[in-house]
PDB file of N, CA and C in Angstrom:
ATOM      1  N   UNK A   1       0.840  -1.178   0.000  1.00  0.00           N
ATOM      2  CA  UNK A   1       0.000   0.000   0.000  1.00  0.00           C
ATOM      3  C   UNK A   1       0.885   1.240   0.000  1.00  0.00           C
ATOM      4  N   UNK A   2       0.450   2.369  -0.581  1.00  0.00           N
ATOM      5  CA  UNK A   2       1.557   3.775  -0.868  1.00  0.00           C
ATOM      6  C   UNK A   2       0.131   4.939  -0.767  1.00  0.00           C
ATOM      7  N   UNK A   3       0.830   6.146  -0.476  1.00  0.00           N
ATOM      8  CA  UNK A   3      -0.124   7.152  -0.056  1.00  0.00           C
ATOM      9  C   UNK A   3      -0.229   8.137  -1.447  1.00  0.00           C
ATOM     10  N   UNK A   4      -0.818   8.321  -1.652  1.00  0.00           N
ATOM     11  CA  UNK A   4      -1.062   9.388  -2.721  1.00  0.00           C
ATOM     12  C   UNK A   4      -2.054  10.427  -2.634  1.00  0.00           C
ATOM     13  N   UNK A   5      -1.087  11.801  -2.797  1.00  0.00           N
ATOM     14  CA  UNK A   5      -1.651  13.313  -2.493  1.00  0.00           C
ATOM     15  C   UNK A   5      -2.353  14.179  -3.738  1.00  0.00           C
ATOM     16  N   UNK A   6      -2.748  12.814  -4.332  1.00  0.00           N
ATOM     17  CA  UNK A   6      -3.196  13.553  -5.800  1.00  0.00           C
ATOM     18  C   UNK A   6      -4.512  14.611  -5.606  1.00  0.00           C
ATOM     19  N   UNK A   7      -5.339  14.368  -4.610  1.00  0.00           N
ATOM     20  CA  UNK A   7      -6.731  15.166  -4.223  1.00  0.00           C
ATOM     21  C   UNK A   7      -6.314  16.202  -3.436  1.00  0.00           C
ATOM     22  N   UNK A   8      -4.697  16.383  -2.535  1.00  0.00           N
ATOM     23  CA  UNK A   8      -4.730  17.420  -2.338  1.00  0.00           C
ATOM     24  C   UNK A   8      -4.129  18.571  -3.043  1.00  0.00           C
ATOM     25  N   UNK A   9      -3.027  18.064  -4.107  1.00  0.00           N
ATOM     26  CA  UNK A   9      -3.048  18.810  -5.491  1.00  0.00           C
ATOM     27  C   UNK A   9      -4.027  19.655  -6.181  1.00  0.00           C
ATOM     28  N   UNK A  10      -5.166  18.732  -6.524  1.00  0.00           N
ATOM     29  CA  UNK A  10      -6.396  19.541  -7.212  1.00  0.00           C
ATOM     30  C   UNK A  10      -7.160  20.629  -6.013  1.00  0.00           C
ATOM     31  N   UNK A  11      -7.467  19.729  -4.779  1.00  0.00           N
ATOM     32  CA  UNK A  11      -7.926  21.019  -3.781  1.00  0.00           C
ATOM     33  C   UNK A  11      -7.424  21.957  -3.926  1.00  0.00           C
ATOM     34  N   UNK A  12      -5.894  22.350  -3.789  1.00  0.00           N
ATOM     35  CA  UNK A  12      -5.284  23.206  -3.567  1.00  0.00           C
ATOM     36  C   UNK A  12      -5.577  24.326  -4.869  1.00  0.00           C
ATOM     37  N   UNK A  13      -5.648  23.310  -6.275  1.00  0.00           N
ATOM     38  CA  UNK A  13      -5.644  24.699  -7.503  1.00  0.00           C
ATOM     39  C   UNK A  13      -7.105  24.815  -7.631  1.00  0.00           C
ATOM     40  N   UNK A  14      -8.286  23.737  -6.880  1.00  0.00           N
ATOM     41  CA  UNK A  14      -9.663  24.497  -6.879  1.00  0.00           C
ATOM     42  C   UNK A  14      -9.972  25.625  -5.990  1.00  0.00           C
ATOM     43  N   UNK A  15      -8.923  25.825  -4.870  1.00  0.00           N
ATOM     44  CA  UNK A  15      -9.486  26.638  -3.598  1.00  0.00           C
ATOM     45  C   UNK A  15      -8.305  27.860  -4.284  1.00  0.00           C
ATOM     46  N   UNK A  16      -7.792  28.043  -5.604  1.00  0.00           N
ATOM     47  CA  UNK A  16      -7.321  28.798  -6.157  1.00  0.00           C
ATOM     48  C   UNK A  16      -6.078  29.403  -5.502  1.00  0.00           C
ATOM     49  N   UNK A  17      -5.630  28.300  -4.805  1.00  0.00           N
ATOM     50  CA  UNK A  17      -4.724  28.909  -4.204  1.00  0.00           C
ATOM     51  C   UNK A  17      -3.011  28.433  -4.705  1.00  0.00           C
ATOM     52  N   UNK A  18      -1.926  28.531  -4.093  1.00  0.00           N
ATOM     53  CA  UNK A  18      -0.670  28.090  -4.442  1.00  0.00           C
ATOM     54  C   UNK A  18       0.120  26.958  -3.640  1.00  0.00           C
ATOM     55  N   UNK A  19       1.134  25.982  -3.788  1.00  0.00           N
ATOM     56  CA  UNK A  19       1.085  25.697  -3.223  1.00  0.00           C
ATOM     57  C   UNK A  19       1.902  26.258  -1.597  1.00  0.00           C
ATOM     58  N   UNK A  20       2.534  27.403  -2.251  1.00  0.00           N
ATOM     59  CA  UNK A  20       3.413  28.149  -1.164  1.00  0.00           C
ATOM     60  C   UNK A  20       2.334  28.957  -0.608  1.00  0.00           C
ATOM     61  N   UNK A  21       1.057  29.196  -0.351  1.00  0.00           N
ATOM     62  CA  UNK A  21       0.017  29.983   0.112  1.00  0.00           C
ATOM     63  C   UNK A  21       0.062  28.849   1.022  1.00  0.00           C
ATOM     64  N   UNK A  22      -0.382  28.007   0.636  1.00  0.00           N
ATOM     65  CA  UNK A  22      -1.129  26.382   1.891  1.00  0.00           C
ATOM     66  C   UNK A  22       0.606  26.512   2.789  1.00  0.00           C
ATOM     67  N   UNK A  23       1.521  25.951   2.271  1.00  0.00           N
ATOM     68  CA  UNK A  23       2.300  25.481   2.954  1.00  0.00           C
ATOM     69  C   UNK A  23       2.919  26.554   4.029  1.00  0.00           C
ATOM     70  N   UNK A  24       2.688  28.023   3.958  1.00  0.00           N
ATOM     71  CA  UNK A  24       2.969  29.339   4.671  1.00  0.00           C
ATOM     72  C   UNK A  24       2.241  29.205   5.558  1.00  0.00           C
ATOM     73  N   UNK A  25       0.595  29.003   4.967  1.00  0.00           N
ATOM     74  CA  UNK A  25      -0.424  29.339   6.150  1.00  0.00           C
ATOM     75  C   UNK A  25      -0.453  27.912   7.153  1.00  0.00           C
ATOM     76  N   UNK A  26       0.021  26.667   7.044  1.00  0.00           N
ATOM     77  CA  UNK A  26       0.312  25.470   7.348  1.00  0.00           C
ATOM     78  C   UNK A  26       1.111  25.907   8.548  1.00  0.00           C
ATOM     79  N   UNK A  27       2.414  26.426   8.287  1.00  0.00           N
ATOM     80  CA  UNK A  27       3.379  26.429   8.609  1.00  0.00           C
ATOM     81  C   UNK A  27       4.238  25.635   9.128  1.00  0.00           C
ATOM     82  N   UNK A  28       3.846  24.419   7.964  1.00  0.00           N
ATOM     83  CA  UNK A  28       4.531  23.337   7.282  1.00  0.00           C
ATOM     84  C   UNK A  28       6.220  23.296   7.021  1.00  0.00           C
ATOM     85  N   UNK A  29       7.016  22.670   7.128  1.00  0.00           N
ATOM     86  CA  UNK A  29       8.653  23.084   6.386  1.00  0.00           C
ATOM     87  C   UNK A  29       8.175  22.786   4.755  1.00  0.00           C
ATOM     88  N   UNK A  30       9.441  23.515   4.325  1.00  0.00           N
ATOM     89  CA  UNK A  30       9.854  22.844   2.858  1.00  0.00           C
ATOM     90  C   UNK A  30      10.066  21.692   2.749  1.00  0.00           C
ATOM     91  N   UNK A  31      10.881  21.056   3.635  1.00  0.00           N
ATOM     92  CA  UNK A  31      11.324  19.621   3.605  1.00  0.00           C
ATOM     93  C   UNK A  31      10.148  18.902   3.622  1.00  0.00           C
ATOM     94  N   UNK A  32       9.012  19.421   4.530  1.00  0.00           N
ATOM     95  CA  UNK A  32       7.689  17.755   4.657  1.00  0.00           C
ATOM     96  C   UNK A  32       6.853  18.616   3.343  1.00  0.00           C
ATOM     97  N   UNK A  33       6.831  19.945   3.099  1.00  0.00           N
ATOM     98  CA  UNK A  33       6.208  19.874   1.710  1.00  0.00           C
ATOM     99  C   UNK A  33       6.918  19.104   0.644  1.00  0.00           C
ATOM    100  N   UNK A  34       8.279  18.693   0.689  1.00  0.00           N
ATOM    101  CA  UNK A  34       8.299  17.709  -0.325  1.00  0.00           C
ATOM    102  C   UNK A  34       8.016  16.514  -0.113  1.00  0.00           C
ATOM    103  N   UNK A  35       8.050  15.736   0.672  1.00  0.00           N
ATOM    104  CA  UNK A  35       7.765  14.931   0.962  1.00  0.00           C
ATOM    105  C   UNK A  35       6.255  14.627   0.771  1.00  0.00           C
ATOM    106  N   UNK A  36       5.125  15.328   0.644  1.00  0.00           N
ATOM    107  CA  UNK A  36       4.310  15.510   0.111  1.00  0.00           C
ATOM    108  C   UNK A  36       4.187  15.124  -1.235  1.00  0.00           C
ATOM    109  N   UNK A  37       4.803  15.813  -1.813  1.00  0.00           N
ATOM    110  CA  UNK A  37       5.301  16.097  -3.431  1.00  0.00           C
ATOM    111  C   UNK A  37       5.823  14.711  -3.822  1.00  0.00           C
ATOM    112  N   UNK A  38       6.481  13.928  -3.131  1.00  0.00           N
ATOM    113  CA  UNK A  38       6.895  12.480  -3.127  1.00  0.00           C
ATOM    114  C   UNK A  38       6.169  11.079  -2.586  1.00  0.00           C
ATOM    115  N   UNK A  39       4.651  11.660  -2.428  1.00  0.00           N
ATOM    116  CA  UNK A  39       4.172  10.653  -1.702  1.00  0.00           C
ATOM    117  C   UNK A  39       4.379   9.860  -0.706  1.00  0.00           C
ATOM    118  N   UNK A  40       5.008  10.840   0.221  1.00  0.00           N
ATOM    119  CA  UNK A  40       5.641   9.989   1.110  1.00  0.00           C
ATOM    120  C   UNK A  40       4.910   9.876   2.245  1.00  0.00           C
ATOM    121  N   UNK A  41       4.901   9.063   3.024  1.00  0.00           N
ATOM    122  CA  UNK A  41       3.705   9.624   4.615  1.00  0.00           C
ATOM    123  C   UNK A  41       4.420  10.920   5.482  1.00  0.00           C
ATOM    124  N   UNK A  42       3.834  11.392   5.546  1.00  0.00           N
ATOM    125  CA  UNK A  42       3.936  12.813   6.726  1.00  0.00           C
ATOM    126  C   UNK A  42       3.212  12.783   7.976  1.00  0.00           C
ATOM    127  N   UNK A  43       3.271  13.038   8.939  1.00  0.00           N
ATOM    128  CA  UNK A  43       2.226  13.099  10.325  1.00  0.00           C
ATOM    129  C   UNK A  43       1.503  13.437  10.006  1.00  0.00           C
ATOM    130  N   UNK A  44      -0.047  12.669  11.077  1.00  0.00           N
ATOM    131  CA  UNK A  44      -1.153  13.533  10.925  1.00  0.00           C
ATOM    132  C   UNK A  44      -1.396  14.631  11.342  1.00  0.00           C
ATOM    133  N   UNK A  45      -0.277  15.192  12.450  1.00  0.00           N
ATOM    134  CA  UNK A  45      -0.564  16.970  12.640  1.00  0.00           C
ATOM    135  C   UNK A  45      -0.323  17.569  11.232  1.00  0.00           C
ATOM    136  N   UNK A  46       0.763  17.308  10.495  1.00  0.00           N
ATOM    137  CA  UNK A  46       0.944  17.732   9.253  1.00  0.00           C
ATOM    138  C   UNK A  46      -0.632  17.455   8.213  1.00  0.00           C
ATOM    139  N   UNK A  47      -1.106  16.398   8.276  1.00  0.00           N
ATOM    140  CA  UNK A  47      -2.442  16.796   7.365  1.00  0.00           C
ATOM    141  C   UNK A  47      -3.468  17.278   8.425  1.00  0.00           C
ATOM    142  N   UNK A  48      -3.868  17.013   9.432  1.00  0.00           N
ATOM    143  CA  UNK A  48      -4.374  18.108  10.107  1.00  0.00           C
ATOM    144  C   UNK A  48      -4.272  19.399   9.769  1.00  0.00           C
ATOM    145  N   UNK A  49      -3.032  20.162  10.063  1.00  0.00           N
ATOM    146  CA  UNK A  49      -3.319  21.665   9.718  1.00  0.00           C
ATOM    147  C   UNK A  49      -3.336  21.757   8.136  1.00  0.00           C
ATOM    148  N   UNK A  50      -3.118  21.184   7.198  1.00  0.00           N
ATOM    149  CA  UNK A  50      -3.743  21.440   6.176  1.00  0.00           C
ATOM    150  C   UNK A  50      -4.896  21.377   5.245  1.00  0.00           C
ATOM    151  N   UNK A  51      -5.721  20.367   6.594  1.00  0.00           N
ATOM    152  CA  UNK A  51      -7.129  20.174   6.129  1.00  0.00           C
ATOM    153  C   UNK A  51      -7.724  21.654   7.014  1.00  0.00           C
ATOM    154  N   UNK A  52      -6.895  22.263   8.026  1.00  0.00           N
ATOM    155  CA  UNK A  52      -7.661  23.430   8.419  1.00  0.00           C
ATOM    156  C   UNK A  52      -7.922  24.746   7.829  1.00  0.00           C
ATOM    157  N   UNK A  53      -6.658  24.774   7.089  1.00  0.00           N
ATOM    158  CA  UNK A  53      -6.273  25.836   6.178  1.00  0.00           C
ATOM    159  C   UNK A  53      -6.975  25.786   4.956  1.00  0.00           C
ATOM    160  N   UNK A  54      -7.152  24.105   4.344  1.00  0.00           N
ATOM    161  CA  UNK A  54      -8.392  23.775   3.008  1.00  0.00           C
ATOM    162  C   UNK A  54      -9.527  23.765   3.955  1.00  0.00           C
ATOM    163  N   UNK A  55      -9.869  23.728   4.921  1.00  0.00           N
ATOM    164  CA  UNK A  55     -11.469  23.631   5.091  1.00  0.00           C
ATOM    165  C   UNK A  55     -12.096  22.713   4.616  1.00  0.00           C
ATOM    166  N   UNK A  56     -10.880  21.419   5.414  1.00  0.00           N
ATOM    167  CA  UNK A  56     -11.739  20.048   4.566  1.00  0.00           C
ATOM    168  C   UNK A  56     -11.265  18.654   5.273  1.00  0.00           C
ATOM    169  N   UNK A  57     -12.019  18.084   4.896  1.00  0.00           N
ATOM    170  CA  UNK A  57     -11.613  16.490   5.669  1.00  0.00           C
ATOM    171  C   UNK A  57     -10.163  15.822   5.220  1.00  0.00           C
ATOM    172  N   UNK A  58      -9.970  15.197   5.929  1.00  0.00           N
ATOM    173  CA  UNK A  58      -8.470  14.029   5.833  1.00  0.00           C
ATOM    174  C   UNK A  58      -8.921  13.047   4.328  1.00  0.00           C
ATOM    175  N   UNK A  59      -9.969  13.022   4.069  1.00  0.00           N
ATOM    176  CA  UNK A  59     -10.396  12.135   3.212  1.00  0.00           C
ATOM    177  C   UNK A  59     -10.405  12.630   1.590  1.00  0.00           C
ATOM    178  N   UNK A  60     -10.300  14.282   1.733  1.00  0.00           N
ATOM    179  CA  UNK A  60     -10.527  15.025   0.679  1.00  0.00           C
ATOM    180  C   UNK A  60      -9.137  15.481   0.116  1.00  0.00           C
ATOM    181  N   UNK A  61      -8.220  14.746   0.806  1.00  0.00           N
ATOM    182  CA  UNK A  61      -6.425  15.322   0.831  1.00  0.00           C
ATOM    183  C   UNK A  61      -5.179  13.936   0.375  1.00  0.00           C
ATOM    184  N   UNK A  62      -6.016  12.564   0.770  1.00  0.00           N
ATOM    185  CA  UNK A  62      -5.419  11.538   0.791  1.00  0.00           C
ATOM    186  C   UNK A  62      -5.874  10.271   0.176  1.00  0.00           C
ATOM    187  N   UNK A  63      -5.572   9.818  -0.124  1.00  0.00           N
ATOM    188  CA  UNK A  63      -5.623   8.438  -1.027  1.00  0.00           C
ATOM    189  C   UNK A  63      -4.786   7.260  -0.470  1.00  0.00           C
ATOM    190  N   UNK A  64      -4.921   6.094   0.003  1.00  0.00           N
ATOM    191  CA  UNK A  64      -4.848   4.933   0.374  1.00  0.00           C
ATOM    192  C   UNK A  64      -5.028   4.092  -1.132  1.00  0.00           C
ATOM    193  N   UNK A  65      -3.377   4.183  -1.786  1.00  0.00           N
ATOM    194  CA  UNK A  65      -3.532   2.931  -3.208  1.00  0.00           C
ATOM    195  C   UNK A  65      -3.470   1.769  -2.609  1.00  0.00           C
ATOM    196  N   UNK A  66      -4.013   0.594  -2.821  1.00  0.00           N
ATOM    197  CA  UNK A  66      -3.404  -0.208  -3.034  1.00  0.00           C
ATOM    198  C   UNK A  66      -2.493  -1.185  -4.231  1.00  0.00           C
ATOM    199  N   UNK A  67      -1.373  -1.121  -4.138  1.00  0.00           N
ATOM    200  CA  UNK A  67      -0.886  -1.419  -5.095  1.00  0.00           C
ATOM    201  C   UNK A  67      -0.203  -3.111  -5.153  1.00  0.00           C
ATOM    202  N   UNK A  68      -0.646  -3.991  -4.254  1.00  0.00           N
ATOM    203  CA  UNK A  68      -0.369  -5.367  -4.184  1.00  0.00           C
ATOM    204  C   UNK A  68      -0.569  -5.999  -5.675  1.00  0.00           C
ATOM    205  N   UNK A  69      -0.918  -5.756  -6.421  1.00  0.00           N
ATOM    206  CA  UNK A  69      -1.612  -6.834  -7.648  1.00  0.00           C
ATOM    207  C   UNK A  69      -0.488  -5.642  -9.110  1.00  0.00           C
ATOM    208  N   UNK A  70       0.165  -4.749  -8.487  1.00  0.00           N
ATOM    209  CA  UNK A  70       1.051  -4.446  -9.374  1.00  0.00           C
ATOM    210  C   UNK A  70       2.430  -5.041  -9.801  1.00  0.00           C
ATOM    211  N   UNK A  71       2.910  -5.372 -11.111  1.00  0.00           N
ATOM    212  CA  UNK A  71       4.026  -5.900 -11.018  1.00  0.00           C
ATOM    213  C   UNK A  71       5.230  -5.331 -11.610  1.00  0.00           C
TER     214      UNK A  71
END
């Protein structure tokens, strides 16, 4: 299984914003915004304050692939 931030990509350019707007008002590092950017897992305080800043659920930011049946 691998995490993928593809829904919080699009949130971010529907709520018209940037991604250095979210990650300022976050006040997130650069380093776990890439890590983001890399699909990597980050803490949930880290998607916490960025579901506060989108005004939106954990569910609207994250994706749970499963990728077992890939080869």
């Amino acid at each position: 299984m691998s995490i993928s931030y593809k829904k919080l990509w699009k949130l971010i350019i529907d709520k018209d914003m940037t991604n250095v707007e979210v990650r300022k008002a976050t006040g997130i590092s650069p380093a776990t915004f890439t890590k983001l950017k890399k699909n990597e897992m980050v803490s949930l305080e880290v998607l916490v304050k960025i579901c506060q800043v989108l005004q939106c659920e954990i569910g609207d930011i994250i994706e749970i692939v499963d990728n077992t049946f890939v080869k």
